[in-house]
N, C-alpha and C. Protein backbone atom coordinates (compact mmCIF):
# COMPACT_ATOMS: atom_id res chain seq x y z
N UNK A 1 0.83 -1.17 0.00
CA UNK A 1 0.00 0.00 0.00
C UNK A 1 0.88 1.25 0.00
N UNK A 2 2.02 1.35 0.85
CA UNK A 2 2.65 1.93 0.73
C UNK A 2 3.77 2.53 -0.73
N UNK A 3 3.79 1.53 -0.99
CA UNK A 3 4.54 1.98 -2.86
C UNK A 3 3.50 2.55 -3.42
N UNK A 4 2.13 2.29 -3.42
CA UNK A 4 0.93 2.73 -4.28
C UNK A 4 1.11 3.68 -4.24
N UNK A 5 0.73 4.17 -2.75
CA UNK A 5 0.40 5.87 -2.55
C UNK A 5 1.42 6.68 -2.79
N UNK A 6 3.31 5.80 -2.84
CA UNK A 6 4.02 6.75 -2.97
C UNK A 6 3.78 6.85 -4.60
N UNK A 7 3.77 5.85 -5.14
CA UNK A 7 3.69 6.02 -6.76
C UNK A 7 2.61 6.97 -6.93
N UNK A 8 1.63 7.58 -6.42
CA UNK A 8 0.29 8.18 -6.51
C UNK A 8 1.14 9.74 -7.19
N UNK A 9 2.27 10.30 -6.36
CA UNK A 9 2.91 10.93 -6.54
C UNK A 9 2.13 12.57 -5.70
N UNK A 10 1.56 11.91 -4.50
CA UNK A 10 0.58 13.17 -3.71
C UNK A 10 -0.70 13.05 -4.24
N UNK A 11 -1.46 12.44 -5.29
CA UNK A 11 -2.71 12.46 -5.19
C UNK A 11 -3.51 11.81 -4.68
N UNK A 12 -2.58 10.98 -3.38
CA UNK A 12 -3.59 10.73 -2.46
C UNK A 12 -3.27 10.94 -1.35
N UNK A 13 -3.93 11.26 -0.47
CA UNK A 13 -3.74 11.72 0.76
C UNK A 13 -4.25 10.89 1.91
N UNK A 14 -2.83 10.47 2.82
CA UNK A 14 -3.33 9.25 3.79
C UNK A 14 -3.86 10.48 5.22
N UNK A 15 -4.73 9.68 6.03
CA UNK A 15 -4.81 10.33 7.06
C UNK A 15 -4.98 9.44 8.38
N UNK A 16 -4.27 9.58 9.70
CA UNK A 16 -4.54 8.20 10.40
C UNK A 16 -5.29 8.83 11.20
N UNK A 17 -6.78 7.65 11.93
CA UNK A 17 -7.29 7.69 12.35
C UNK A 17 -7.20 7.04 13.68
N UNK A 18 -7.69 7.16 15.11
CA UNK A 18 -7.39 6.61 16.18
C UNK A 18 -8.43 5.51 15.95
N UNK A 19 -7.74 4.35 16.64
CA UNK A 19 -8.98 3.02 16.64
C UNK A 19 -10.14 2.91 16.81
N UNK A 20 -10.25 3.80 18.09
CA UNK A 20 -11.71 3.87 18.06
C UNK A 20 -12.07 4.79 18.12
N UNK A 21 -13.23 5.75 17.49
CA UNK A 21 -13.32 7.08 17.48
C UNK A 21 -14.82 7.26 17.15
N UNK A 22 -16.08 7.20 17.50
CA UNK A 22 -17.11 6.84 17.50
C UNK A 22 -17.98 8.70 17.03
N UNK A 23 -17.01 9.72 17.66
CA UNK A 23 -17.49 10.93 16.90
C UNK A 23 -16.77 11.44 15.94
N UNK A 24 -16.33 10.24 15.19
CA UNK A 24 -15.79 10.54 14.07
C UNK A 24 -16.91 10.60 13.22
N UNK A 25 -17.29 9.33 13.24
CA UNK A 25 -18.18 8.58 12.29
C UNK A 25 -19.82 9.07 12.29
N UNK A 26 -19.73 9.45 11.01
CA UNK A 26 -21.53 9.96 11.11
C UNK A 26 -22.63 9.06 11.62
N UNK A 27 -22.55 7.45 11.20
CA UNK A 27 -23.42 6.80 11.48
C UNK A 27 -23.84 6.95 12.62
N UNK A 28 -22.83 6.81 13.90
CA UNK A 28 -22.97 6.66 15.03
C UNK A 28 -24.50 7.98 15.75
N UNK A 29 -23.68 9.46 14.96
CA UNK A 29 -24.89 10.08 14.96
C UNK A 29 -26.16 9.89 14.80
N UNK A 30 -26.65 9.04 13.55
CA UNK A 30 -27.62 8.84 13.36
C UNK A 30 -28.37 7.92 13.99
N UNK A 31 -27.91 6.53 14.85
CA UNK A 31 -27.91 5.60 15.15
C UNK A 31 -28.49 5.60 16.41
N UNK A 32 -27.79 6.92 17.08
CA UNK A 32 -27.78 7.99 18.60
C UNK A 32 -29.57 8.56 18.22
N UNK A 33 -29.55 8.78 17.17
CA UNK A 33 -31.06 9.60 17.09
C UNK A 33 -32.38 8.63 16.79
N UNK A 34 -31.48 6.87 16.00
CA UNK A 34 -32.91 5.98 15.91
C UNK A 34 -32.98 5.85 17.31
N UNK A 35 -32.68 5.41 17.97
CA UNK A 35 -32.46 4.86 19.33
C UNK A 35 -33.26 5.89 20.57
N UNK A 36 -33.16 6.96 20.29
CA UNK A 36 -34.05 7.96 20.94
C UNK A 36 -34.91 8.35 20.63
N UNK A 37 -35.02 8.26 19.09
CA UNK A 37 -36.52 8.51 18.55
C UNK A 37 -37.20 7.61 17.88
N UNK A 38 -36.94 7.43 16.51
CA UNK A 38 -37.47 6.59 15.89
C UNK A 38 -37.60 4.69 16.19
N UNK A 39 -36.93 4.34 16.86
CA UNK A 39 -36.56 3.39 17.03
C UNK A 39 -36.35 3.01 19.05
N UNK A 40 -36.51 3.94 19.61
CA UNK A 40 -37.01 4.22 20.86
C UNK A 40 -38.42 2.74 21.61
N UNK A 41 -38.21 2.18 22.50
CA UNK A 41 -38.96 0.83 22.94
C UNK A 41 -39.31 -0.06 21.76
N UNK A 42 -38.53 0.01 21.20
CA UNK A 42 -38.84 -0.91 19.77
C UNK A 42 -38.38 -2.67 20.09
N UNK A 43 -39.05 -3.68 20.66
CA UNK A 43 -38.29 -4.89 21.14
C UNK A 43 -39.04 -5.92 19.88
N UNK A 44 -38.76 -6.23 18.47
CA UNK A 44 -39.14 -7.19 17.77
C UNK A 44 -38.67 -7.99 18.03
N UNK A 45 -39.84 -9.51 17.59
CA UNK A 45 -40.23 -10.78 18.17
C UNK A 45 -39.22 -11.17 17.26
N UNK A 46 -38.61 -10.87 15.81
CA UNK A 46 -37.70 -11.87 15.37
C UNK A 46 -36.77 -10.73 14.90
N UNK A 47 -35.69 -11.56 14.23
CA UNK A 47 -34.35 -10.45 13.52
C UNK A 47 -34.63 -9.08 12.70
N UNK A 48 -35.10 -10.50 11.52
CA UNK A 48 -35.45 -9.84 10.11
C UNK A 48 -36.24 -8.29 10.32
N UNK A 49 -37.19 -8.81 11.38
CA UNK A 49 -38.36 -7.17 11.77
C UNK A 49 -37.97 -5.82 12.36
N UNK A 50 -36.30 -5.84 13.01
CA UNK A 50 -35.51 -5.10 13.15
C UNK A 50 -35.16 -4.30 12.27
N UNK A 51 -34.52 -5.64 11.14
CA UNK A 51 -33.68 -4.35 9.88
C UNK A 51 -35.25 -4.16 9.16
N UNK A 52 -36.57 -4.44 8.98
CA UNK A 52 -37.42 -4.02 8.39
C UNK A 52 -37.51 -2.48 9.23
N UNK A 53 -37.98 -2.34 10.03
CA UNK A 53 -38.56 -1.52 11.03
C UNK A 53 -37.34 -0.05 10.93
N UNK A 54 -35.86 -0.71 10.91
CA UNK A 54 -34.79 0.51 10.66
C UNK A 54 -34.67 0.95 9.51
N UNK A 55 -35.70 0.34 8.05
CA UNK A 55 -35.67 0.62 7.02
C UNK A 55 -36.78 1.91 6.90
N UNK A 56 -37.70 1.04 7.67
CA UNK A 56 -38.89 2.24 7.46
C UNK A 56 -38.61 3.26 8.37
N UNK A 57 -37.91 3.27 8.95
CA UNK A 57 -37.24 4.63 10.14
C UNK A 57 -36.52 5.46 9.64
N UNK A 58 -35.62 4.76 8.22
CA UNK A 58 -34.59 6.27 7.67
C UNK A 58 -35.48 6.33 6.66
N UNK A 59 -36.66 5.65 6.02
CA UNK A 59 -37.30 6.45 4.83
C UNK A 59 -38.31 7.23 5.46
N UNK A 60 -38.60 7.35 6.58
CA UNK A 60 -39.53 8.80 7.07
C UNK A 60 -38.77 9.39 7.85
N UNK A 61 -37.71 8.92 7.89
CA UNK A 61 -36.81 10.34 8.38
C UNK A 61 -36.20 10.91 7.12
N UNK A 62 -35.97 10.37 6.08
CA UNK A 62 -35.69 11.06 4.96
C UNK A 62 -36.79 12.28 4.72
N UNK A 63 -37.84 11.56 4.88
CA UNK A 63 -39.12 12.39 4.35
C UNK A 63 -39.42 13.36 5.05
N UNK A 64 -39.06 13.81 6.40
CA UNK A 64 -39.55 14.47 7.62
C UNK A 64 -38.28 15.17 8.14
N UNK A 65 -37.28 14.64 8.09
CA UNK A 65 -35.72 15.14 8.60
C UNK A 65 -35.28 15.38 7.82
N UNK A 66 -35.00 15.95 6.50
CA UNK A 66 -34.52 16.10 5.43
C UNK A 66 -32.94 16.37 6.52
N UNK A 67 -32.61 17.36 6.77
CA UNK A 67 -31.49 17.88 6.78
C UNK A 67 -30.76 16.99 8.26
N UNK A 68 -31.83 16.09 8.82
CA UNK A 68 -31.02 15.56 9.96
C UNK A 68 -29.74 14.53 9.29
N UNK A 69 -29.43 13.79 8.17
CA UNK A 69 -27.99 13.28 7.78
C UNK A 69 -27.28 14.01 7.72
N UNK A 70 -27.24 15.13 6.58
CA UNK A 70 -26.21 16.15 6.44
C UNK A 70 -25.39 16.73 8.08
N UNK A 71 -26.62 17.17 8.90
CA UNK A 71 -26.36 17.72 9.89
C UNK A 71 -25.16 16.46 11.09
N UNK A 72 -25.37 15.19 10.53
CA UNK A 72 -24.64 14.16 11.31
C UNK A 72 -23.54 14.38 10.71
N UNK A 73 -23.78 14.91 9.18
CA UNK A 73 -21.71 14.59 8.68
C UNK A 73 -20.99 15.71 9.44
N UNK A 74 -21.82 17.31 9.24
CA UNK A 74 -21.35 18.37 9.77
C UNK A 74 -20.93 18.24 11.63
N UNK A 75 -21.54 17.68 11.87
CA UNK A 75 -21.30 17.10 13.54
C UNK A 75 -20.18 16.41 14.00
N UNK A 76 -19.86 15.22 12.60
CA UNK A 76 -18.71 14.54 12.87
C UNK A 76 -17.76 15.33 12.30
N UNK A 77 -17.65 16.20 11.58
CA UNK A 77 -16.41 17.36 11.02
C UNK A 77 -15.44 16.54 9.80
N UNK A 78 -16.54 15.70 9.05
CA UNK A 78 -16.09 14.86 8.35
C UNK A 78 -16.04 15.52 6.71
């Protein structure tokens, strides 16, 4: 990896990140907001009804939060 990037000749730019860094990462933002809102006492009887239920949670938060993703990247300073 290292020959790559030097061969890149600067057009790419490495940056190191600490291992764990949880306000780095936008998801975590968003994840912070199913959990308190949308997704708040939510206990389904099987798996599958989880990732259904977190599907229909970011398409009406798309629809209703428009600007709450953006606002997670701007949060993480990403």
């Amino acid at each position: 990896m290292r020959q790559y990037i030097e061969a890149s000749r600067g057009h790419i730019a490495v940056e190191f990140l600490p291992a764990y860094a949880p306000e780095l990462n936008p998801v975590e933002y968003l994840c912070g907001y199913w959990k308190q809102h949308e997704l708040a006492n939510v206990c389904p009887s099987e798996y599958w009804r989880l990732g259904a239920m977190a599907r229909m949670a970011l398409k009406k938060m798309k629809r209703k939060r428009k600007r709450l993703a953006p606002s997670c990247w701007k949060q993480a300073k990403v």
